[in-house]
Structure formats: C-alpha cells, structure tokens
Protein backbone atom coordinates (compact mmCIF):
# COMPACT_ATOMS: atom_id res chain seq x y z
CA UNK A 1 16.19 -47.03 17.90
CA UNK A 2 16.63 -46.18 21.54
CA UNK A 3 14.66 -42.79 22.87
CA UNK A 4 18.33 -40.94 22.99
CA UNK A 5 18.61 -41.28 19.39
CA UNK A 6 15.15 -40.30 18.45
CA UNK A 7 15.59 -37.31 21.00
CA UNK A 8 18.12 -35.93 19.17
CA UNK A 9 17.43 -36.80 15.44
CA UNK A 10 13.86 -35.77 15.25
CA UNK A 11 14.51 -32.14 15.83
CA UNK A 12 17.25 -31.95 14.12
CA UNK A 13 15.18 -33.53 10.94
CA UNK A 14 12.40 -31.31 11.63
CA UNK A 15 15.18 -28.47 11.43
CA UNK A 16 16.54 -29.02 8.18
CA UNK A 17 13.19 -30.24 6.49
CA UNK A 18 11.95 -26.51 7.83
CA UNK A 19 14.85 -24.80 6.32
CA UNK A 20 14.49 -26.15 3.27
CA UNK A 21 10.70 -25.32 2.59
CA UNK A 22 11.55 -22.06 3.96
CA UNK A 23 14.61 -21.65 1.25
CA UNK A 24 12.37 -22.81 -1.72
CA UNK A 25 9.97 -20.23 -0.32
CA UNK A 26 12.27 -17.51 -0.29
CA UNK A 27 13.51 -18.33 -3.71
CA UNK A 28 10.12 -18.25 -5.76
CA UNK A 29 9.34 -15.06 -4.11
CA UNK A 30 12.62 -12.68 -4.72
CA UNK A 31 13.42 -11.71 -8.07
CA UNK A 32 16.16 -13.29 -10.25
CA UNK A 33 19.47 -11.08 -9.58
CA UNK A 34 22.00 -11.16 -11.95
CA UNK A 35 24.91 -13.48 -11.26
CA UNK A 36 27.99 -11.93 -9.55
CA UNK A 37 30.14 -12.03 -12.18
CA UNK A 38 27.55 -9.85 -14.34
CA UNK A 39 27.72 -7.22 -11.61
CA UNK A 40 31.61 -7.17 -10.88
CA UNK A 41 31.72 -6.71 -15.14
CA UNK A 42 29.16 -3.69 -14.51
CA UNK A 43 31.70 -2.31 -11.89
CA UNK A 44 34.72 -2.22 -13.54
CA UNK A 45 36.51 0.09 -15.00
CA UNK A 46 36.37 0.59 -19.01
CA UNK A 47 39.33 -1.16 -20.95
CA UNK A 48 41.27 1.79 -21.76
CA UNK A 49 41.36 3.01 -18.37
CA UNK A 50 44.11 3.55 -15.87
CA UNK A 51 43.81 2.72 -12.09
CA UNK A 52 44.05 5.32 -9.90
CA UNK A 53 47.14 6.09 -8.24
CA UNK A 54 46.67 6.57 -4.26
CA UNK A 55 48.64 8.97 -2.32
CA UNK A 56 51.59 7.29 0.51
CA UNK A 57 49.53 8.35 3.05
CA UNK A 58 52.75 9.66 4.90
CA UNK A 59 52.63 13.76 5.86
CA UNK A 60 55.82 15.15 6.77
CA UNK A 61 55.93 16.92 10.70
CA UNK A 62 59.27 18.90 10.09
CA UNK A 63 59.49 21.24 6.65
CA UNK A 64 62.22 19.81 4.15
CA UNK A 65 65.39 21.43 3.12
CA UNK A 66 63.87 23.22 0.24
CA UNK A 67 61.03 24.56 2.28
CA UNK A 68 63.53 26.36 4.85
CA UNK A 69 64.66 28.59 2.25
C-alpha cells in the first residue's frame, strides 16, 4: 500500500471506528423513547373528531355592498 493510500485511509478508519464507540455510548446511556409512530398516535386527534377548519386568510381593504348601506 503506497503512503498516499495509508494517508488517507487511516484517518478516515480512525473516524468511523470513533463514531461508532461514541454511538454505542450514547445509546446505553439515554433512555428508551418510544418509537415515532407511538408518539404521532399520542398526537392525534380522537376518532370522532373533526379537523379544524382554517380561515382564507384574505381581509377585504374596501367595505362590500352590504356594508355601504
């Protein structure tokens, strides 16, 4: 293997080997979450429910003909 080769692999080993221990690390230490479809369940809205209806969002400048009067 020619120096170039070990210049660049060798870090790049020592990189992802590091990442890894630190990962495993990380994940014995934090506590177990519950999975994201457990949480999106928890979220939602009940069954019988109705969404929410959301306004246009468009506000009139001039008065309409019913207003004039």
């Amino acid at each position: 293997m020619s120096n170039s080769i070990a210049f660049l692999l060798i870090p790049v080993a020592a990189a992802v080997a590091g990442s890894v221990l630190i990962w495993i690390w990380t994940r014995s230490r934090s506590p177990r979450q519950t999975g994201f479809h457990e949480q999106l369940q928890a979220l939602a809205p009940g069954e019988g429910s109705r969404p929410a209806t959301q306004p246009s969002g468009i506000v009139r400048l001039d008065p309409s003909p019913d207003e004039e009067r």
